[in-house]
N, C-alpha and C. Protein backbone atom coordinates (compact mmCIF):
# COMPACT_ATOMS: atom_id res chain seq x y z
N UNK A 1 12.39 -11.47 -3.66
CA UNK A 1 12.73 -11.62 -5.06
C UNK A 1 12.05 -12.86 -5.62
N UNK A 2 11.55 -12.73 -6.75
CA UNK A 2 11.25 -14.19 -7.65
C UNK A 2 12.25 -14.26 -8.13
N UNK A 3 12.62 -15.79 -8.05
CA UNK A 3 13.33 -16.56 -9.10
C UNK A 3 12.91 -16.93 -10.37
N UNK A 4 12.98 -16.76 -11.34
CA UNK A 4 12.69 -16.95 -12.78
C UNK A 4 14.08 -17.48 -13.72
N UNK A 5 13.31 -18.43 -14.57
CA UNK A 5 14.17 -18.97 -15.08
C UNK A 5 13.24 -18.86 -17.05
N UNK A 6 14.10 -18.08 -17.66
CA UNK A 6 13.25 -18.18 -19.11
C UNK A 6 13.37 -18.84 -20.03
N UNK A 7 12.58 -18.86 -21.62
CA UNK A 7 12.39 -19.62 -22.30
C UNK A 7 13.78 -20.00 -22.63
N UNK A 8 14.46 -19.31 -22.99
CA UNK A 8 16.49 -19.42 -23.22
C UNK A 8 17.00 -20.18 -22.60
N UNK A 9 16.57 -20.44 -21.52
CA UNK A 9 17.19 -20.77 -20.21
C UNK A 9 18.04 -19.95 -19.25
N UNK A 10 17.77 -18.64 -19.69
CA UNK A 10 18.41 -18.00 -18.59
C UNK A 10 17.72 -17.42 -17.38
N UNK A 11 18.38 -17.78 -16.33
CA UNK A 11 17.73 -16.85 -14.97
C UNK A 11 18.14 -15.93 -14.03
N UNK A 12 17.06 -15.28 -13.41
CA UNK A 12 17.12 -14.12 -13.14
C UNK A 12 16.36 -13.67 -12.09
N UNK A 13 16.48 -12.95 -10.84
CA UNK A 13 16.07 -12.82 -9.65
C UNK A 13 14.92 -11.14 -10.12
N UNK A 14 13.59 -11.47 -9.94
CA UNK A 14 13.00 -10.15 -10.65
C UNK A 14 12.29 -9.60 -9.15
N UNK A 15 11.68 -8.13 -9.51
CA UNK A 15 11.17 -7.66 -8.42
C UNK A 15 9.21 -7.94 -8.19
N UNK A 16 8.82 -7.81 -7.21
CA UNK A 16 7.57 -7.57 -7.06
C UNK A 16 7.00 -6.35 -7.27
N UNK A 17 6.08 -6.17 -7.74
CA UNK A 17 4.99 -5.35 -7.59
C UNK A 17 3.99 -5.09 -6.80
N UNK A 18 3.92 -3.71 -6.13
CA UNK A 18 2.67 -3.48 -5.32
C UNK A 18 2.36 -2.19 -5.75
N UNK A 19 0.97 -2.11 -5.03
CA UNK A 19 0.47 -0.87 -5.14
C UNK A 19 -0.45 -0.79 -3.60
N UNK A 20 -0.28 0.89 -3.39
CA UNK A 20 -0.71 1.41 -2.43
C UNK A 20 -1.15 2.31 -2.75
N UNK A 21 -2.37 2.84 -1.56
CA UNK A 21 -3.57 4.07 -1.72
C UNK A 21 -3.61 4.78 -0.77
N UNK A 22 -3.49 5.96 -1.06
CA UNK A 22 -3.46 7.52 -0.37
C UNK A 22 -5.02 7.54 -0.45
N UNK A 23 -5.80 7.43 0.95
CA UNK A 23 -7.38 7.30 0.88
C UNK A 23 -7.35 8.83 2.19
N UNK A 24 -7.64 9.31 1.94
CA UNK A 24 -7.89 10.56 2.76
C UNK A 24 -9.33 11.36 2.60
N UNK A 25 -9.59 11.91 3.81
CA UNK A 25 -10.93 12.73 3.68
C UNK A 25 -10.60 13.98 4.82
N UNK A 26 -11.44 15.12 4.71
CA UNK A 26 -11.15 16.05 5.47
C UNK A 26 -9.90 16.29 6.52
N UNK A 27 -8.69 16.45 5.99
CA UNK A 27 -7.58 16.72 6.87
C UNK A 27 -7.24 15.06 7.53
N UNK A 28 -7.69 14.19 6.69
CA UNK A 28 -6.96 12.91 7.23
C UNK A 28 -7.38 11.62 6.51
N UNK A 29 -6.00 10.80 7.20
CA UNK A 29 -5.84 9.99 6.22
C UNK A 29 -6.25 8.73 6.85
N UNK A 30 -7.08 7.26 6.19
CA UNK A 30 -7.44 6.40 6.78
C UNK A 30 -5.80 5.23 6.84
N UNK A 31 -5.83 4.65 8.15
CA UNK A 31 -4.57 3.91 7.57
C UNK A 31 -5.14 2.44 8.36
N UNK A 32 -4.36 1.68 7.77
CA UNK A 32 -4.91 0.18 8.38
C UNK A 32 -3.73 -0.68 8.90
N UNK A 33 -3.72 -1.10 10.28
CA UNK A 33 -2.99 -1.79 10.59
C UNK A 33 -2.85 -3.39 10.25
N UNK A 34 -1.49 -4.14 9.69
CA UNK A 34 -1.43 -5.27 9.53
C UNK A 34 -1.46 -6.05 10.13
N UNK A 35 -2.59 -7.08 9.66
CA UNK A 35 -2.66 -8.69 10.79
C UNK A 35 -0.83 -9.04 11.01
N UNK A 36 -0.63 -9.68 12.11
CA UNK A 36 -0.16 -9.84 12.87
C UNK A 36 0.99 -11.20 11.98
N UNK A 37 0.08 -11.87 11.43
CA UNK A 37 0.66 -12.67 10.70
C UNK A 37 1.42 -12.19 9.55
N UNK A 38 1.35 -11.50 8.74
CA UNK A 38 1.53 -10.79 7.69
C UNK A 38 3.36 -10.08 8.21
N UNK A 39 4.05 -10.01 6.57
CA UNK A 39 5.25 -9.19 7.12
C UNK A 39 5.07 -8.02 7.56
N UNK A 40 5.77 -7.45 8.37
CA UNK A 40 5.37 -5.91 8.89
C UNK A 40 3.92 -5.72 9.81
N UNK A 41 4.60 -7.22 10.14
CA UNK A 41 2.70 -7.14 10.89
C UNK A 41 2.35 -6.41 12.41
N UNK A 42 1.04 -5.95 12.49
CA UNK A 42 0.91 -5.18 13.73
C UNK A 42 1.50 -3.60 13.29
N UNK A 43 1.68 -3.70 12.16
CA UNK A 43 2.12 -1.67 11.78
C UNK A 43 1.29 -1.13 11.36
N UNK A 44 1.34 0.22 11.05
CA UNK A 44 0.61 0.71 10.77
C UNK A 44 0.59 1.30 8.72
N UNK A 45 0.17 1.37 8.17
CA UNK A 45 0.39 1.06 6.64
C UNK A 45 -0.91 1.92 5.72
N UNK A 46 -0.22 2.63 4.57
CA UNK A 46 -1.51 2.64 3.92
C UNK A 46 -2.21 1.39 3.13
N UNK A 47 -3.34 1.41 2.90
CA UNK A 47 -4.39 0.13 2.04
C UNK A 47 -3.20 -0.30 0.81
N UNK A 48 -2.66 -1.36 0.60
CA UNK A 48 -2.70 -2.12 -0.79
C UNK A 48 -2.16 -3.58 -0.82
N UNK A 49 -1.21 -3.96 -1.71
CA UNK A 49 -0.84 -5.14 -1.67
C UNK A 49 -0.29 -5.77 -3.18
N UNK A 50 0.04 -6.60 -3.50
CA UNK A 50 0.77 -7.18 -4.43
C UNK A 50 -0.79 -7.18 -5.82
N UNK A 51 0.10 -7.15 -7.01
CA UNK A 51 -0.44 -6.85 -8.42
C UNK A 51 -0.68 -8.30 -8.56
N UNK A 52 -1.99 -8.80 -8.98
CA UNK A 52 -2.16 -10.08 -9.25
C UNK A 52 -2.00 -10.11 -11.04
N UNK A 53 -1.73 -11.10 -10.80
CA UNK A 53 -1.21 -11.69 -12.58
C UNK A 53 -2.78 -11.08 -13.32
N UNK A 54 -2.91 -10.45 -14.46
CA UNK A 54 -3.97 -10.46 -15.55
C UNK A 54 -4.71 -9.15 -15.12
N UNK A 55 -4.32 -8.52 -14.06
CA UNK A 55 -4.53 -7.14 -14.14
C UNK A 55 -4.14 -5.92 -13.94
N UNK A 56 -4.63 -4.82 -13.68
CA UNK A 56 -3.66 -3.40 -14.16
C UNK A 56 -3.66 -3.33 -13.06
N UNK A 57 -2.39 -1.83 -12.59
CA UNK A 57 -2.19 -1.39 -11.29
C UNK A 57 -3.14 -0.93 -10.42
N UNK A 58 -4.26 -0.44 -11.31
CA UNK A 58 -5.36 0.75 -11.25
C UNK A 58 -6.54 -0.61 -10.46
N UNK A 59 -6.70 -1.51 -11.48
CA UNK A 59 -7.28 -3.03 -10.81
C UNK A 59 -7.15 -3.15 -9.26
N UNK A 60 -5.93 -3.35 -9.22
CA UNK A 60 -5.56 -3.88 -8.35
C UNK A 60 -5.51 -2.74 -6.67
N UNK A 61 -5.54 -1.60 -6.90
CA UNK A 61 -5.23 -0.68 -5.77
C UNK A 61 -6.83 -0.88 -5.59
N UNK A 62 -7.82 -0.69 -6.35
CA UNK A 62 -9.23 -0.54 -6.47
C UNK A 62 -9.82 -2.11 -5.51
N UNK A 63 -9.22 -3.08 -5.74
CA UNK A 63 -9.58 -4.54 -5.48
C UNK A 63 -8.50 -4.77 -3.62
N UNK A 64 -7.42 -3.95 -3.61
CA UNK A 64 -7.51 -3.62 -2.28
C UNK A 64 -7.67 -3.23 -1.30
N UNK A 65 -8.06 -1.78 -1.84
CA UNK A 65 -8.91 -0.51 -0.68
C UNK A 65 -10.29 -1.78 -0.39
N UNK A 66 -10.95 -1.85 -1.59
CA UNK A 66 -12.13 -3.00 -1.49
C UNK A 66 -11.61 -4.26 -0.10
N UNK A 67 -10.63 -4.85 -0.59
CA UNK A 67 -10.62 -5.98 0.74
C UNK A 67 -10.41 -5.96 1.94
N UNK A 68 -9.58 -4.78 2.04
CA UNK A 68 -8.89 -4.37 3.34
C UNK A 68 -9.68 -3.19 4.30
N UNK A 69 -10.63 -2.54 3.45
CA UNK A 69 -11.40 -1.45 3.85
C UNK A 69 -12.99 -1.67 3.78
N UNK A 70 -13.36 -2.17 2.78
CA UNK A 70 -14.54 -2.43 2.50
C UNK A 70 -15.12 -1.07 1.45
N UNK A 71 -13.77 -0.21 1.21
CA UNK A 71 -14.31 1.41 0.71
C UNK A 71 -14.68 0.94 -0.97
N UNK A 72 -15.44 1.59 -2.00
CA UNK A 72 -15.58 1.00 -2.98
C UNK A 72 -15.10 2.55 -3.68
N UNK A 73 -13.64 2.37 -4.47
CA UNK A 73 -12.95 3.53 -5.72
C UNK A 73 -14.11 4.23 -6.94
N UNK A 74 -13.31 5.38 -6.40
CA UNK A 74 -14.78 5.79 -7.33
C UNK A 74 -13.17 6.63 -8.65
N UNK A 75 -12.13 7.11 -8.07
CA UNK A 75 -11.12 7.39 -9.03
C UNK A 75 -10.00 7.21 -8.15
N UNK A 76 -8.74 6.91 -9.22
CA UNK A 76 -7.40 6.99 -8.95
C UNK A 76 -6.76 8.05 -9.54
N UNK A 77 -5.51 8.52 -8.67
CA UNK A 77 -4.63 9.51 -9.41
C UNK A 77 -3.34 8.77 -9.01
N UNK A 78 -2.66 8.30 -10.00
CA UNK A 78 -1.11 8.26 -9.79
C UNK A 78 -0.33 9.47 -9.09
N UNK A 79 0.18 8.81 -7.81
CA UNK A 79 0.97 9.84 -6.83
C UNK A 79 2.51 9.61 -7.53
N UNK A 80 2.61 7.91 -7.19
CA UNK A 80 4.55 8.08 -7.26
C UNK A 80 4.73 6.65 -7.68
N UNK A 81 5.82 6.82 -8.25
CA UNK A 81 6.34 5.10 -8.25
C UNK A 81 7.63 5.10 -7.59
N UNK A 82 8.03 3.98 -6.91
CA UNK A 82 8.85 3.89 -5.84
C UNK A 82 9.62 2.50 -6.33
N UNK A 83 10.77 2.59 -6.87
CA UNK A 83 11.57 1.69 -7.31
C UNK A 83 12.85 1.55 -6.63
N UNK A 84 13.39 2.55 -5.63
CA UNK A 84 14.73 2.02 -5.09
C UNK A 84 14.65 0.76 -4.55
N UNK A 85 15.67 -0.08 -4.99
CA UNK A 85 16.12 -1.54 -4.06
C UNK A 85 16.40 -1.48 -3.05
N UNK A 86 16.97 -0.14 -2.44
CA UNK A 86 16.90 -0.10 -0.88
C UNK A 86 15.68 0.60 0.05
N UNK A 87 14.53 -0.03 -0.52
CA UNK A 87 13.37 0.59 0.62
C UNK A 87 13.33 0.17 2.09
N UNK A 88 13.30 0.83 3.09
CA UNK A 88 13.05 0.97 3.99
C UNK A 88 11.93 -0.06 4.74
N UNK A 89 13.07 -1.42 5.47
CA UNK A 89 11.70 -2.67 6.12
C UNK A 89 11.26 -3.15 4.95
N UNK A 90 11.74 -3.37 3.70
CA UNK A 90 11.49 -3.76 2.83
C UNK A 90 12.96 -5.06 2.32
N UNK A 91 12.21 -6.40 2.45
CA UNK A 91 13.49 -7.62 1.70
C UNK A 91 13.30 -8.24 0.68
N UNK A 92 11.76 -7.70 -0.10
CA UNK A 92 11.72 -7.84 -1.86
C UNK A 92 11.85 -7.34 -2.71
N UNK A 93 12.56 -5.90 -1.95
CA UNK A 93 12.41 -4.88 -3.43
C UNK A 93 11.74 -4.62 -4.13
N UNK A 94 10.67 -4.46 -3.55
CA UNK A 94 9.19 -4.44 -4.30
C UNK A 94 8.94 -3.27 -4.79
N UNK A 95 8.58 -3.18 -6.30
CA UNK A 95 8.04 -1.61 -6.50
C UNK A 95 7.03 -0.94 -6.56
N UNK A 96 6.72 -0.12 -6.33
CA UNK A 96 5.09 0.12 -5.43
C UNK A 96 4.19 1.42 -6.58
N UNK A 97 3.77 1.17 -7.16
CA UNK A 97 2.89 2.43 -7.35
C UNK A 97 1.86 2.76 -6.43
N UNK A 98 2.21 3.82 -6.18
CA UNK A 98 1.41 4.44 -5.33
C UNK A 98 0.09 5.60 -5.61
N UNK A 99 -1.22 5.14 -5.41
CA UNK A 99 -2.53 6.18 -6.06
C UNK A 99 -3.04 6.76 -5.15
N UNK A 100 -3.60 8.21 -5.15
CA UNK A 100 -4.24 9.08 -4.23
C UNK A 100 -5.67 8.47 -4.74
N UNK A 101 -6.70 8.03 -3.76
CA UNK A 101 -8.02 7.58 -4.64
C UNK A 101 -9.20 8.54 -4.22
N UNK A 102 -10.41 9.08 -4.85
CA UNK A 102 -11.39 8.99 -4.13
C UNK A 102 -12.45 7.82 -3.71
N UNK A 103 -13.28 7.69 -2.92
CA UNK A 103 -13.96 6.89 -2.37
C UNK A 103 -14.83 6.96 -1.93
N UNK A 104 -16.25 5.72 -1.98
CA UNK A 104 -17.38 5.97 -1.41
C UNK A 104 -17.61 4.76 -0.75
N UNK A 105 -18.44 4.87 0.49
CA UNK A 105 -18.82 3.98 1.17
C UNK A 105 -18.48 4.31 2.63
N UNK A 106 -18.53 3.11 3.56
CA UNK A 106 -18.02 3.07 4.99
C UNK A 106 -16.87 1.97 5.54
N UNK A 107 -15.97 2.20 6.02
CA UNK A 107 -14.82 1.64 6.03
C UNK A 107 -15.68 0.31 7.06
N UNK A 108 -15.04 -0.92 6.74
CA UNK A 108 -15.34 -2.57 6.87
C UNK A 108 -14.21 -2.70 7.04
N UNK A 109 -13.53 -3.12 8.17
CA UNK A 109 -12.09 -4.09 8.01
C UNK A 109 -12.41 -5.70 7.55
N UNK A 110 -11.14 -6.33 6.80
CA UNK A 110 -11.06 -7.10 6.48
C UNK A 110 -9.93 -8.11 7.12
N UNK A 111 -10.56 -8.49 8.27
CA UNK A 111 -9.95 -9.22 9.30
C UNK A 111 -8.74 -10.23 9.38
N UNK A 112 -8.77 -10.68 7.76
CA UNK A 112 -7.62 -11.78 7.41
C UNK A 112 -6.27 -11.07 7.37
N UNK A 113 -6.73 -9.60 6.72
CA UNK A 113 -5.55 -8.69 6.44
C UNK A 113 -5.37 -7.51 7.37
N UNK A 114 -6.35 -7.49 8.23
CA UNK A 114 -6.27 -5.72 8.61
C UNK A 114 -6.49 -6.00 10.28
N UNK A 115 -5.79 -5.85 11.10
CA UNK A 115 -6.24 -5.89 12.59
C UNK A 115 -6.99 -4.78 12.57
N UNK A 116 -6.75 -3.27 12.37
CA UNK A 116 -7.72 -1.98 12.45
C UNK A 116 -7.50 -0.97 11.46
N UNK A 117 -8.01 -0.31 11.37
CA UNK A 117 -8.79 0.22 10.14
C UNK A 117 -8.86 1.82 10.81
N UNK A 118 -7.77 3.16 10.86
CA UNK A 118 -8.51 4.25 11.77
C UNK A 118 -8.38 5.63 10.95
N UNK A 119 -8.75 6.24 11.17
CA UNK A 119 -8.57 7.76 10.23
C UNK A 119 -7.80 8.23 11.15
N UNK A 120 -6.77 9.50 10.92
CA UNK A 120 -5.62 9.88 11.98
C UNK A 120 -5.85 11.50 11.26
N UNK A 121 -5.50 12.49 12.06
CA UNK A 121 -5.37 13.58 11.43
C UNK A 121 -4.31 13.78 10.78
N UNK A 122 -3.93 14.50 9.38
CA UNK A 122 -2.74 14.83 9.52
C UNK A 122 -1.38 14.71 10.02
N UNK A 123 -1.78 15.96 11.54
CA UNK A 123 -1.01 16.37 12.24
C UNK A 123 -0.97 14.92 13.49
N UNK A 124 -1.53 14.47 13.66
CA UNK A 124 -1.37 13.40 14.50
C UNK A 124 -1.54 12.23 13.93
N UNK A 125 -0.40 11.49 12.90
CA UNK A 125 0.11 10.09 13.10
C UNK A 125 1.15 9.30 13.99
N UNK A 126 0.38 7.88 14.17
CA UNK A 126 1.38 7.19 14.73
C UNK A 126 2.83 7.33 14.54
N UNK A 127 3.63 6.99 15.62
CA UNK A 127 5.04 7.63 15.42
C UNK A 127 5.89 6.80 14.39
N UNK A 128 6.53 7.11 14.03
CA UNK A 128 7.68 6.60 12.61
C UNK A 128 7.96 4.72 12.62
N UNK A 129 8.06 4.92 13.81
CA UNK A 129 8.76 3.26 14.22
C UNK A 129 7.67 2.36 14.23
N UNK A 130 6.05 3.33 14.39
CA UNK A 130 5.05 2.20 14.14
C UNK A 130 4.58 1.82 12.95
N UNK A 131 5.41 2.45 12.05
CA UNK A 131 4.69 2.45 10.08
C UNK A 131 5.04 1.12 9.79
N UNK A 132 4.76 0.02 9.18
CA UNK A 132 5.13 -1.22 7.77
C UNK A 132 5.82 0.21 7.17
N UNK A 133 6.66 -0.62 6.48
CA UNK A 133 7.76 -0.19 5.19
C UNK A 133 8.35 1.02 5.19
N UNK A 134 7.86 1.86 4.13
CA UNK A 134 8.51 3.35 4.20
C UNK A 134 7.04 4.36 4.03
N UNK A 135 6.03 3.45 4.34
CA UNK A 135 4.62 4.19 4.42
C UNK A 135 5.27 5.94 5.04
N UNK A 136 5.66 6.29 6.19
CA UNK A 136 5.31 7.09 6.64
C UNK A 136 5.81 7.81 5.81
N UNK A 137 7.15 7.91 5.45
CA UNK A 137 7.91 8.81 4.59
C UNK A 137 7.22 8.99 3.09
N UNK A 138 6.58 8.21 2.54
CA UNK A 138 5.54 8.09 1.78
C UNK A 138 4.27 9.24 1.54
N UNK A 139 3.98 8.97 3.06
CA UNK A 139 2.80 10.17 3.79
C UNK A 139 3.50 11.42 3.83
N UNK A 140 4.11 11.35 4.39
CA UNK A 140 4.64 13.10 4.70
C UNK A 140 5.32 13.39 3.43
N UNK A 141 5.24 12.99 1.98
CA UNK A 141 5.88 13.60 1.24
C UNK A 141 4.60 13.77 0.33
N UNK A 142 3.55 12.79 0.36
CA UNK A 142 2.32 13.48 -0.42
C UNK A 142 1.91 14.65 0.30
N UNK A 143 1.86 14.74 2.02
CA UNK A 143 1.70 15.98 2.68
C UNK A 143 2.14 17.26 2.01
N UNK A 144 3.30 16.80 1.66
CA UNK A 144 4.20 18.24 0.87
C UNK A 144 3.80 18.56 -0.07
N UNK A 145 3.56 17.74 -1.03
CA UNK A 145 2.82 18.26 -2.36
C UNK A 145 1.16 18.43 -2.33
N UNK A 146 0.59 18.47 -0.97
CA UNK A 146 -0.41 18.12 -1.53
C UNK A 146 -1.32 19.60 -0.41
């Protein structure tokens, strides 16, 4: 939670913002595991990360597939927005928009943030207990619609 305190003087505990990317190609999805340091670290996760001040969601999913992947967005589609306060391995309540993207290039990990970087089929992802946050449940529900 941020603490904020406003012009009134009143304050107020607000949520974070993230965004995450559904990057997939032929029957699978690329996912990147978190440095070690990082919360949820050593899991397994789709590409994104926190909304920096002065730009859009769309910015920002585009500027993390970029850091964490090296992939360069060629489009976004809004999948979901994810606002429950009780997310799953989650203690900021962070609300996540989440974009299906296309993409060009060759996946680059970005070593500060990403221990590995792997495409998984489908049908064969890491098991539940190895996801950061509520990624997996995330995955298997764009699976459904998609």
């Amino acid at each position: 939670m941020i603490a904020c305190t406003f012009e009134n003087g009143n304050n107020a505990s607000l949520r974070h913002v993230v965004v995450d990317a559904i990057v997939t190609k032929d029957k699978q999805i690329l996912l990147i595991k978190r440095a070690t340091h990082l919360s949820n670290g050593d899991k397994w996760a789709t590409p994104g990360g926190f909304l920096d001040r002065d730009e859009t969601c769309e910015q920002a999913v585009k500027r993390e597939v970029k850091e964490e992947t090296g992939l360069d967005v060629k489009s976004v589609k809004l999948f979901k927005i994810i606002d429950n306060p009780n997310r799953k391995n989650e203690n900021r309540q962070n609300i996540a928009f989440v974009y299906q993207i296309e993409f060009e290039g060759e996946v680059k990990v970005q070593e500060s943030e990403v221990a590995e970087a792997r495409w998984f089929d489908f049908d064969k992802l890491p098991d539940e207990a190895d996801f950061a946050f509520d990624h997996f449940e995330i995955i298997r529900e764009f699976y459904k619609h998609s």
